[in-house]
Protein backbone atom coordinates (compact mmCIF):
# COMPACT_ATOMS: atom_id res chain seq x y z
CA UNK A 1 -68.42 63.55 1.73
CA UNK A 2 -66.25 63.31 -1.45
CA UNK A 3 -62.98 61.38 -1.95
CA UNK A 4 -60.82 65.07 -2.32
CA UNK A 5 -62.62 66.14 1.01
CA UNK A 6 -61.85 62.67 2.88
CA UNK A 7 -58.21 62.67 1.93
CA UNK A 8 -58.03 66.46 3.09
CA UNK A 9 -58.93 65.52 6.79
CA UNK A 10 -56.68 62.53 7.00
CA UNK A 11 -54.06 64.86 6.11
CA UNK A 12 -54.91 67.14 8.65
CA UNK A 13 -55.23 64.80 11.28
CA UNK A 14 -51.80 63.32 10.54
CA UNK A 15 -50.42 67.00 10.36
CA UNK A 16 -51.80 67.33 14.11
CA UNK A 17 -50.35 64.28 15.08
CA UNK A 18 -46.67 65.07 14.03
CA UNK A 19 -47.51 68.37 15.61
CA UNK A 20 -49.00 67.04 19.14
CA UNK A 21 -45.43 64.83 19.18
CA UNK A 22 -42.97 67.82 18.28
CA UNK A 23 -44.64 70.11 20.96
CA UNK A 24 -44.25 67.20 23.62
CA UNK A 25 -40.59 66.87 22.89
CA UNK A 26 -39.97 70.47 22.96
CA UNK A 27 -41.95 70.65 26.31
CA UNK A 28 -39.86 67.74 27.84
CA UNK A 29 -36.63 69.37 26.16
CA UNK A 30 -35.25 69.78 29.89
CA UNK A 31 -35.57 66.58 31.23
CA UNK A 32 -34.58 65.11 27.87
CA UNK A 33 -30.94 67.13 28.11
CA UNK A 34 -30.81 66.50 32.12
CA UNK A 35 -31.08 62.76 31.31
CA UNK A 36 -28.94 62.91 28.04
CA UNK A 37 -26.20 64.69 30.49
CA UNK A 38 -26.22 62.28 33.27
CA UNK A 39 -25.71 59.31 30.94
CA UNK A 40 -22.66 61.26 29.49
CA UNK A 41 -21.60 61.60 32.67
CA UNK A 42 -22.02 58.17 33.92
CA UNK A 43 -20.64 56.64 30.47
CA UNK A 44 -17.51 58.98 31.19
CA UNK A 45 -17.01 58.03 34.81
CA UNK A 46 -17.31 54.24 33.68
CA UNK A 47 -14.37 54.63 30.88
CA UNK A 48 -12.21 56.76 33.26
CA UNK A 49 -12.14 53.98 35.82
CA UNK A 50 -12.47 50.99 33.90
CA UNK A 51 -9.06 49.28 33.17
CA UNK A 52 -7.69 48.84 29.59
CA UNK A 53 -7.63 45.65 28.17
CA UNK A 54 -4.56 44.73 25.63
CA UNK A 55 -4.63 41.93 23.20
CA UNK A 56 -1.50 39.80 22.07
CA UNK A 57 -1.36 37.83 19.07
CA UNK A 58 0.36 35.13 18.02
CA UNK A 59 1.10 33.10 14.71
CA UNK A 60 1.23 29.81 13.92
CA UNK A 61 2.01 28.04 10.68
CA UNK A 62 0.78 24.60 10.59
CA UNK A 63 0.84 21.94 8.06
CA UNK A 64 -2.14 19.48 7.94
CA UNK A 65 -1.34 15.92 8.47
CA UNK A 66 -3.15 13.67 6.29
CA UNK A 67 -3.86 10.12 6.98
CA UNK A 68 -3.41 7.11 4.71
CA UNK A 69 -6.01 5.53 2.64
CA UNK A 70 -7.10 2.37 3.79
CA UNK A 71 -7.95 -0.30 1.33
CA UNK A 72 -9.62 -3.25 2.88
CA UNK A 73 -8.91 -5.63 0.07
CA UNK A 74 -4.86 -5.32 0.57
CA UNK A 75 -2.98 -7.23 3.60
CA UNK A 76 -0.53 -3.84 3.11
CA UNK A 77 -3.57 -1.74 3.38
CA UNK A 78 -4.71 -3.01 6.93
CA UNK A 79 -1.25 -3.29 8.42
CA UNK A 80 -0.58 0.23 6.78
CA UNK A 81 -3.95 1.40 8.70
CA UNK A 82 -2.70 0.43 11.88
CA UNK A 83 -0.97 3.20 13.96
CA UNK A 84 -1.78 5.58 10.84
CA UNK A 85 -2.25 9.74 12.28
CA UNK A 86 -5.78 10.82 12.61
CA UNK A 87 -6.10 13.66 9.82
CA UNK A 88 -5.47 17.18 11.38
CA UNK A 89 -6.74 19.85 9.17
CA UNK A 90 -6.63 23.59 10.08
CA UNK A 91 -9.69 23.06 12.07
CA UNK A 92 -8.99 20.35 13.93
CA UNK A 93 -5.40 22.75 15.23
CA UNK A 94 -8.06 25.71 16.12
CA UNK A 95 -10.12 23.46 18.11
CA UNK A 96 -6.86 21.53 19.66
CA UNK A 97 -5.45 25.03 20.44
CA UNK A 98 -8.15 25.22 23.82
CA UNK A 99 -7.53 22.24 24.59
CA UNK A 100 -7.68 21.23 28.82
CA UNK A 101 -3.94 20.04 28.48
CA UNK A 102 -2.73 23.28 26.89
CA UNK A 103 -4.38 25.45 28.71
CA UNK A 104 -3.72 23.47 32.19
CA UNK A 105 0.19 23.35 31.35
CA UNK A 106 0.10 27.60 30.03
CA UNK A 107 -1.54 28.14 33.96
CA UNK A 108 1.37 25.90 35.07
CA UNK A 109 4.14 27.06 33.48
CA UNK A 110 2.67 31.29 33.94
CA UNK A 111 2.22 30.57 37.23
CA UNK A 112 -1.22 32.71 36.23
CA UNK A 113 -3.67 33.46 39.76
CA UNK A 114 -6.89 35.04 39.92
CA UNK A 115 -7.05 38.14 42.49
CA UNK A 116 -7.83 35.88 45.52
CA UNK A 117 -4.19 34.34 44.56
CA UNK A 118 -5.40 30.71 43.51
CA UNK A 119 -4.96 28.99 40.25
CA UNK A 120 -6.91 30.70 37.01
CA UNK A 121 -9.34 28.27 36.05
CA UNK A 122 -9.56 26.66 32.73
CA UNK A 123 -12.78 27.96 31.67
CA UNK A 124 -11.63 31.56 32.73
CA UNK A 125 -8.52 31.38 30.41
CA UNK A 126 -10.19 30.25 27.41
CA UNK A 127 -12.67 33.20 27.61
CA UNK A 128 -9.57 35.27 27.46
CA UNK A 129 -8.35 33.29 24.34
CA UNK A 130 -9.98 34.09 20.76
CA UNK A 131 -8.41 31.54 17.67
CA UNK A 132 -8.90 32.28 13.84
CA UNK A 133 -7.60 31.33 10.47
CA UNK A 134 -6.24 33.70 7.84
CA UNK A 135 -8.25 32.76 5.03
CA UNK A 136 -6.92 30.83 2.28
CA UNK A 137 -3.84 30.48 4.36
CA UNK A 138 -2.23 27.55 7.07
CA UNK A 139 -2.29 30.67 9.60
CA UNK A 140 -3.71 30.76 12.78
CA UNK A 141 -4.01 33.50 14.96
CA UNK A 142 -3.82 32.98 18.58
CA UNK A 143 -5.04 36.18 20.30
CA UNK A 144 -4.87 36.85 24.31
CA UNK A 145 -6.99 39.76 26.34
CA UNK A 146 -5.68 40.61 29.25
CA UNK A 147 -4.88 43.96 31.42
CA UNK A 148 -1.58 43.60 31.70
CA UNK A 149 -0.02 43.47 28.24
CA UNK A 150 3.13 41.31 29.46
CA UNK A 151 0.69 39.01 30.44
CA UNK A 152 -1.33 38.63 27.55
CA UNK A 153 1.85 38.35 25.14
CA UNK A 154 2.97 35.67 27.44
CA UNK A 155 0.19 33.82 27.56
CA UNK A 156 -0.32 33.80 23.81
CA UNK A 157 3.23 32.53 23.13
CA UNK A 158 3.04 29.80 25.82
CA UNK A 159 -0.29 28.52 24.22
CA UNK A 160 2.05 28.41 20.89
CA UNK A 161 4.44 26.41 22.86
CA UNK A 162 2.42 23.98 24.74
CA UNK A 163 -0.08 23.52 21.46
CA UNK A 164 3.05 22.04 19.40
CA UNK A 165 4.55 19.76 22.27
CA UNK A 166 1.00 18.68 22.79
CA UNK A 167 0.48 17.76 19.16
CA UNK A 168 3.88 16.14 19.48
CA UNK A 169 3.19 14.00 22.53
CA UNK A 170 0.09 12.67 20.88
CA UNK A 171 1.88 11.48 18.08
CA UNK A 172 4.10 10.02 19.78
CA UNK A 173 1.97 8.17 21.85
CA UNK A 174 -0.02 6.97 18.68
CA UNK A 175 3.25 5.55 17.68
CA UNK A 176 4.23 3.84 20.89
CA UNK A 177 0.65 2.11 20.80
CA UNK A 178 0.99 1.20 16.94
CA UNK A 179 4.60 -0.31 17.37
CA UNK A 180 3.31 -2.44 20.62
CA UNK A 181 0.38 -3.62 18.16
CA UNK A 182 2.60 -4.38 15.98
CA UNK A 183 4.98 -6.13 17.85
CA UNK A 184 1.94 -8.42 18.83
CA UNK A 185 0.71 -9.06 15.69
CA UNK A 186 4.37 -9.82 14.52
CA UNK A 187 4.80 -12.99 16.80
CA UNK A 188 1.70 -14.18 15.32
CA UNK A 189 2.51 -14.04 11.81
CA UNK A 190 6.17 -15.64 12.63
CA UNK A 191 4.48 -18.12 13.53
CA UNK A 192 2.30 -18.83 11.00
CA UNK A 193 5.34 -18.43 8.51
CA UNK A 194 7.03 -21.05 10.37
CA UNK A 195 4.25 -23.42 9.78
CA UNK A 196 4.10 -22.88 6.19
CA UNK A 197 8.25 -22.93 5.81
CA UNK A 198 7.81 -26.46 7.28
CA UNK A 199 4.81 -27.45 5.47
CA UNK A 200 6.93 -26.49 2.80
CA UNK A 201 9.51 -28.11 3.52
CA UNK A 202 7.62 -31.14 4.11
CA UNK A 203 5.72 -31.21 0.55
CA UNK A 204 9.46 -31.20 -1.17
CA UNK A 205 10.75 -34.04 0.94
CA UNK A 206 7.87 -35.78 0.27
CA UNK A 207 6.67 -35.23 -2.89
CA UNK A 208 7.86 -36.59 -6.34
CA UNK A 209 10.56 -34.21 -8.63
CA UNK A 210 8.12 -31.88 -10.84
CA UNK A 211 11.54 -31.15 -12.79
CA UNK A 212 12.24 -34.46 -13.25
CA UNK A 213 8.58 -35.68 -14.12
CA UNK A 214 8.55 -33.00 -16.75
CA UNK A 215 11.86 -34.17 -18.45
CA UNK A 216 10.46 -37.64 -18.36
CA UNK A 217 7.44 -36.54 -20.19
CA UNK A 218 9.64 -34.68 -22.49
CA UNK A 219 11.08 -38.06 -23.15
CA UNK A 220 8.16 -40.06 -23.81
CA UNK A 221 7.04 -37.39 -26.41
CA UNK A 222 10.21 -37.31 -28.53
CA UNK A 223 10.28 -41.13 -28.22
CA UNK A 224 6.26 -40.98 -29.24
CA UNK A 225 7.22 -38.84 -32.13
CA UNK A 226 9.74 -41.49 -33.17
CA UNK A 227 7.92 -44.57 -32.81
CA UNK A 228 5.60 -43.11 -35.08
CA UNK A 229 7.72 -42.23 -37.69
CA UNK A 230 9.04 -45.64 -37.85
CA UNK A 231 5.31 -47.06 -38.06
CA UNK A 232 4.49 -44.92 -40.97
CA UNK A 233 7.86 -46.40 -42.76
CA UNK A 234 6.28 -50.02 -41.84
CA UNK A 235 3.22 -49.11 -43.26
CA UNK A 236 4.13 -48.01 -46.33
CA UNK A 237 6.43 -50.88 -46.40
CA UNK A 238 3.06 -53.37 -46.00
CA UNK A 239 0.73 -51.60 -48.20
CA UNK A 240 3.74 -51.62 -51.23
CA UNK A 241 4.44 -55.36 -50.31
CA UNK A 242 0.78 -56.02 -50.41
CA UNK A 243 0.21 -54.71 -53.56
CA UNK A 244 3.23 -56.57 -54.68
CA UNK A 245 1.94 -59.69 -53.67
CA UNK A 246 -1.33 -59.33 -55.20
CA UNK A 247 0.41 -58.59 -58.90
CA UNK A 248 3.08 -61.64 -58.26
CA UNK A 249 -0.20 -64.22 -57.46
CA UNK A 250 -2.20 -62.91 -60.38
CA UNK A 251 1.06 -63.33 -62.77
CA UNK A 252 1.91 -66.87 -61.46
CA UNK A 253 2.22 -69.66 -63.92
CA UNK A 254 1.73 -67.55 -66.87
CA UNK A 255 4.08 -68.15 -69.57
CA UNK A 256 6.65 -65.35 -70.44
CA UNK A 257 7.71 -66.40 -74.68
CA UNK A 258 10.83 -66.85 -73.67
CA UNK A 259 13.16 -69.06 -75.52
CA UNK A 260 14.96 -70.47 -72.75
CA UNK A 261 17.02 -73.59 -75.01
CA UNK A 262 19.14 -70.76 -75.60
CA UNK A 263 19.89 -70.03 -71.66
CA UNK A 264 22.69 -71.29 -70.25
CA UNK A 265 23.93 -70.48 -66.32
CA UNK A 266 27.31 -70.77 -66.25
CA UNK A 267 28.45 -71.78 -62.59
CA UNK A 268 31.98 -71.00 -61.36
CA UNK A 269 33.47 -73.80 -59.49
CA UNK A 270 36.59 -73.47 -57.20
CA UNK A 271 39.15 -76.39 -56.42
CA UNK A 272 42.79 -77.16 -57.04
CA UNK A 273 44.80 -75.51 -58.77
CA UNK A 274 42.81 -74.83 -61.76
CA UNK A 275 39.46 -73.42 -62.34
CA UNK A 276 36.24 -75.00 -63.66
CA UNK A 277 32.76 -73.84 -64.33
CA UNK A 278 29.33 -75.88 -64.01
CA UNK A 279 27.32 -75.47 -67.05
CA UNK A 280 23.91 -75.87 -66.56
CA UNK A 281 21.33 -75.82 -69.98
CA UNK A 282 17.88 -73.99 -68.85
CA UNK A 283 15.03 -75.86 -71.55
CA UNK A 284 11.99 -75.84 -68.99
CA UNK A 285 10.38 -72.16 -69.13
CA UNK A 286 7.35 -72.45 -67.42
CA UNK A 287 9.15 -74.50 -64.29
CA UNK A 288 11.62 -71.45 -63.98
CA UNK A 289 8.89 -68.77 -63.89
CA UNK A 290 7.37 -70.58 -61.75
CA UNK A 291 10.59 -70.72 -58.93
CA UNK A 292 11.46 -67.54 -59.77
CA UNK A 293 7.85 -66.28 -59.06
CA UNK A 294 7.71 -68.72 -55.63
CA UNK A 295 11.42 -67.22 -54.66
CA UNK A 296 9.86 -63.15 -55.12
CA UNK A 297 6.99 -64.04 -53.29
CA UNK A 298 8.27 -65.84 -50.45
CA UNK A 299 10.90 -63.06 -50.22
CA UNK A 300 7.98 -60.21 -49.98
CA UNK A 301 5.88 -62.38 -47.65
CA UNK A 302 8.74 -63.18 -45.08
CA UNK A 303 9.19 -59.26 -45.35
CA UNK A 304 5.48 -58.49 -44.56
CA UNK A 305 5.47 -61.40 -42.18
CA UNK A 306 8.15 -59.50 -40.61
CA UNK A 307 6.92 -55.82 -40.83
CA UNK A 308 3.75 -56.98 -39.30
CA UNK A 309 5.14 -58.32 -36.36
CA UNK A 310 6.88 -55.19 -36.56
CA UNK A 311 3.71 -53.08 -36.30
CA UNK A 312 1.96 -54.71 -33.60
CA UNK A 313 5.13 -54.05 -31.59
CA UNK A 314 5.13 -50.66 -32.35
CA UNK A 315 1.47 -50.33 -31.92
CA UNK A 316 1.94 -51.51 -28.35
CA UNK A 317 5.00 -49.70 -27.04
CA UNK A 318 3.30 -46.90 -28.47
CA UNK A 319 0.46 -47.73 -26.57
CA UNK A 320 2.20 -48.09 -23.39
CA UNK A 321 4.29 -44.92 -23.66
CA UNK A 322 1.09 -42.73 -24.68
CA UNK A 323 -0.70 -44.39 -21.13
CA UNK A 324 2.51 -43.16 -19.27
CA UNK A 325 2.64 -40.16 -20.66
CA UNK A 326 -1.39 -39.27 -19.39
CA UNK A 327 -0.24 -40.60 -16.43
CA UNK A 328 2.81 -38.55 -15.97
CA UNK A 329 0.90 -34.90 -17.50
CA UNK A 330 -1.45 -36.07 -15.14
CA UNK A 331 0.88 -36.56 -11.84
CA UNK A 332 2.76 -33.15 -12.73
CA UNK A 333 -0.78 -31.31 -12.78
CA UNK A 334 -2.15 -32.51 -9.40
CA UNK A 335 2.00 -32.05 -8.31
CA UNK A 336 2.15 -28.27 -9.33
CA UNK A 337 -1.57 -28.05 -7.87
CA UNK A 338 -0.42 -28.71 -4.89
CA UNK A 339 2.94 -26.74 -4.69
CA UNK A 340 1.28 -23.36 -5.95
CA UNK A 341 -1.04 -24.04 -3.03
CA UNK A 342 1.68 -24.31 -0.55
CA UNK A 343 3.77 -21.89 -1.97
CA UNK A 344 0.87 -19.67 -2.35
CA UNK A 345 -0.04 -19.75 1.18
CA UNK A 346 4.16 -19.30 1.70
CA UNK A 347 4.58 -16.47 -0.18
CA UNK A 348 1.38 -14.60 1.45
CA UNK A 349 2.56 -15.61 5.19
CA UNK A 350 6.57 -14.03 4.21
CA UNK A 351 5.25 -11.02 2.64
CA UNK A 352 2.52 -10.03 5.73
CA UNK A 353 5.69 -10.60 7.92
CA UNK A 354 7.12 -8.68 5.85
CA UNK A 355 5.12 -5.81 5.48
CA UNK A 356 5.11 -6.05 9.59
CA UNK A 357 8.58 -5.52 9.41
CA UNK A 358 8.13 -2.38 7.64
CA UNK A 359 5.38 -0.88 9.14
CA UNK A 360 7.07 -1.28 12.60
CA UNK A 361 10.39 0.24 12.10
CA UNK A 362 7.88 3.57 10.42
CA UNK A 363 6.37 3.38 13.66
CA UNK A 364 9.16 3.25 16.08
CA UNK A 365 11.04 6.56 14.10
CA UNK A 366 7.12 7.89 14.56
CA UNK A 367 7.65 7.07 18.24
CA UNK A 368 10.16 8.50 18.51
CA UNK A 369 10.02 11.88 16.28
CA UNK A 370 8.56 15.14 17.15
CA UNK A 371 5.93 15.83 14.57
CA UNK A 372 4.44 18.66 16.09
CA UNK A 373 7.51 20.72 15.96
CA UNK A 374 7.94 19.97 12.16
CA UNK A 375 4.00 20.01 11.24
CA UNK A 376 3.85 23.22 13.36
CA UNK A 377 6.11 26.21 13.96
CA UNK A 378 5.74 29.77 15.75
CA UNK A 379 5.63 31.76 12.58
CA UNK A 380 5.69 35.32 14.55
CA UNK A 381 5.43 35.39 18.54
CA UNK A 382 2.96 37.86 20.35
CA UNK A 383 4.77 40.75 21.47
CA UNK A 384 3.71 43.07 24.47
CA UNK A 385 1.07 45.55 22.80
CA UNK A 386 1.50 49.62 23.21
CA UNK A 387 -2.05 50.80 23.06
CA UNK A 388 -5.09 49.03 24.64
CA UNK A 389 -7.87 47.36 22.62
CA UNK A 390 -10.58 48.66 24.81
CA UNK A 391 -12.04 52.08 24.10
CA UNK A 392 -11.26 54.85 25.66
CA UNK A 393 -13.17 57.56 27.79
CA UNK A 394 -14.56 59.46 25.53
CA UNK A 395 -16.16 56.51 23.65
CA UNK A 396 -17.93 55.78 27.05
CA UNK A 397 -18.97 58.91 27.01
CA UNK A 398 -20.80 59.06 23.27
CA UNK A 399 -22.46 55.71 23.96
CA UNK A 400 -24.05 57.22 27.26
CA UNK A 401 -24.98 60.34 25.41
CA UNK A 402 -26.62 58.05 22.51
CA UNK A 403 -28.16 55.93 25.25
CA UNK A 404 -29.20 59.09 27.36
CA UNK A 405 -30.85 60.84 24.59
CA UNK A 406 -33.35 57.69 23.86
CA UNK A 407 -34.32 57.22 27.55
CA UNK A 408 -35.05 61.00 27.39
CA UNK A 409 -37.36 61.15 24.48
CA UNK A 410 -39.47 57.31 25.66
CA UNK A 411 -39.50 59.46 29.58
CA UNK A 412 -41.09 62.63 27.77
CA UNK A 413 -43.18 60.62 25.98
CA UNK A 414 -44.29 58.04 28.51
CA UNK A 415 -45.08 61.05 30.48
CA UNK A 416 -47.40 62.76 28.72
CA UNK A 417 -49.36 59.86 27.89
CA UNK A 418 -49.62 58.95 31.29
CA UNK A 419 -51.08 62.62 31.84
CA UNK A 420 -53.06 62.42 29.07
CA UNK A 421 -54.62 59.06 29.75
CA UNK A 422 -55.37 60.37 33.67
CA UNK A 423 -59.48 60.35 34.31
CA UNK A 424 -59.06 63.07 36.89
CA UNK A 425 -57.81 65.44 33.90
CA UNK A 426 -60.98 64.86 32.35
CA UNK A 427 -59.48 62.36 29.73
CA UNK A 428 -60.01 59.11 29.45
């Protein structure tokens, strides 16, 4: 058999097919449009007698509370951590919205009952009760089902209402816990500031004046400074008389060519009534060089005799004032050592107590605000609906037809394979 003739009979057996399956639907026609009718009629009966159901919505406008950062390395970070609001983002308020508490206080407050006239349950509510967010938006929508439309608008506002006093009384409660934290934690650092006030206290009873140590070192420097001026005069003093000395020695007894018969002193003498001068003839050169020479250098060696003595003195008060002066820089070091320590350890005790203060008065105006009725308000209340939300009869009625139509066609077709398929037609 060729390829052309092979793909002739498939066709033909697929035209026979679509045939066979046409000819059973036309045969079954009746029981198709008997079926197709009864579900019409059933669908129908169901949407005449079913009850309506109406839907109420209502809006909320929320603003997300955000909590604070918490930075573990600050004292002001952990004591502003402490009592600090649990983030509530939009989706945290959609869940909240079904919460038990709302929902137990709405049944409360509606007075709702089921038909046997006991309490709605919880879980029965909240299946009436569908919550979404307007995208991009803080919007939620707070939508009720219910029969009675009244009902369902009343519902949906008192879920509004109960939602934002319940977000309220949990932050206030949050606040009441963080300010009796607080107020614990605040006799405990009191006390620990007490102990460092009088430790203190104790250091400057007890300790020596930093200010005055420092002007006494400021003392000793300027006097330092002075003393060794005055040793630099002396020592220029010594070298020049030094070098004096050594030119007066190596001069001594040399003679100078002076004539000196020629030299007369002339010596005033006073007495009486009249006045009278001692004449004295100089002829002896080299014995008056000689005591004039004796006179200079004694003169320059009592000096240097002096200016020595001089310099050891200065050397050792200068000595002595440089030791106190280590031992003062040294005193104020170890002082101010010890009174940034102290007044280190002060300063951190005043400014936790501080920052105690602080963060209890926040949370006793938390404690005592509402911040559910400022982070949330009703932005439009559910109002009783006109028209129900539930289709009406003649939807029913198409969706049986639909549904009638398909049981029709698998019956006719079920049928005639179950005929076809019977051995005692002569098919198997």
């Amino acid at each position: 058999m060729t390829f052309t003739e092979e793909r002739y009979d498939n066709k033909m057996e697929e035209e026979i097919s679509l045939r066979e399956l046409i000819e059973i639907m036309l045969k079954g026609k009746k029981l198709i449009a008997i079926i197709t009718i009864a579900t019409i009629i059933l669908g129908g009966i169901v949407g005449f007698i079913a009850d309506p159901t109406y839907d109420a919505t209502a809006v909320l406008l929320t603003s997300p509370i955000s909590g604070n950062t918490i930075n573990s390395a600050s004292v002001n970070g952990i004591i502003d951590s402490m009592g600090t609001y649990p983030s509530m983002t939009l989706e945290t308020y959609k869940e909240q919205l079904i919460n038990p508490t709302v929902l137990g206080n709405t049944i409360q407050n509606l007075n709702l009952v089921d038909s046997e006239g006991e309490p709605v349950e919880i879980n029965t509510l909240a299946q009436k009760i569908t919550v979404s967010t307007v995208d991009k938006t803080n919007l939620i929508r707070v939508t009720v089902s219910d029969k009675d439309p009244a009902k369902a608008a009343a519902i949906a506002n008192e879920i509004s209402t109960e939602f934002i006093k319940f977000i309220s009384a949990n932050t206030r409660r949050m606040g009441e816990q963080a300010t009796s934290i607080i107020e614990e934690q605040m006799v405990v650092e009191e006390k620990k500031l007490q102990e460092q006030s009088k430790r203190l206290q104790e250091y400057l009873a007890g300790s020596q004046n930093i200010d005055q140590l420092k002007q006494e070192a400021s003392s000793l420097s300027g006097q330092i400074n002075s003393y060794k001026s005055n040793l630099h005069n002396v020592e220029k003093q010594i070298s020049s008389d030094v070098e004096a000395l050594k030119v007066l020695t190596k001069d001594k007894g040399t003679a100078t060519g002076i004539n000196l018969d020629d030299i007369k002193v002339n010596i005033p003498v006073n007495g009486g009534s009249s006045n009278q001068e001692l004449q004295i003839e100089l002829s002896e050169g080299g014995a008056l060089q000689d005591s004039l020479l004796t006179i200079k250098v004694t003169e320059i060696e009592t000096r240097l005799v002096q200016n020595l003595a001089e310099q050891k003195a200065i050397n050792g008060k200068l000595t002595e004032m440089e030791d106190r002066l280590k031992e003062v820089q040294s005193i104020i070091a170890e002082e101010e050592y010890k009174y940034s320590a102290i007044e280190r350890d002060y300063n951190l005790a005043l400014n936790t107590y501080k920052a105690y203060q602080d963060r209890h008065k926040e949370a006793v105006v938390a404690a005592a605000s509402d911040i559910g009725e400022t982070a949330i308000i009703v932005s439009s209340q559910a109002i009783e609906p006109l028209y129900p939300s539930s289709h009406g009869t003649l939807f029913y009625a198409a969706i049986g037809g639909v549904l009638g139509m398909m049981i029709g066609v698998f019956v006719v077709f079920f049928k005639a394979y179950w005929t076809s398929s019977d051995p005692k037609n002569g098919n198997a």
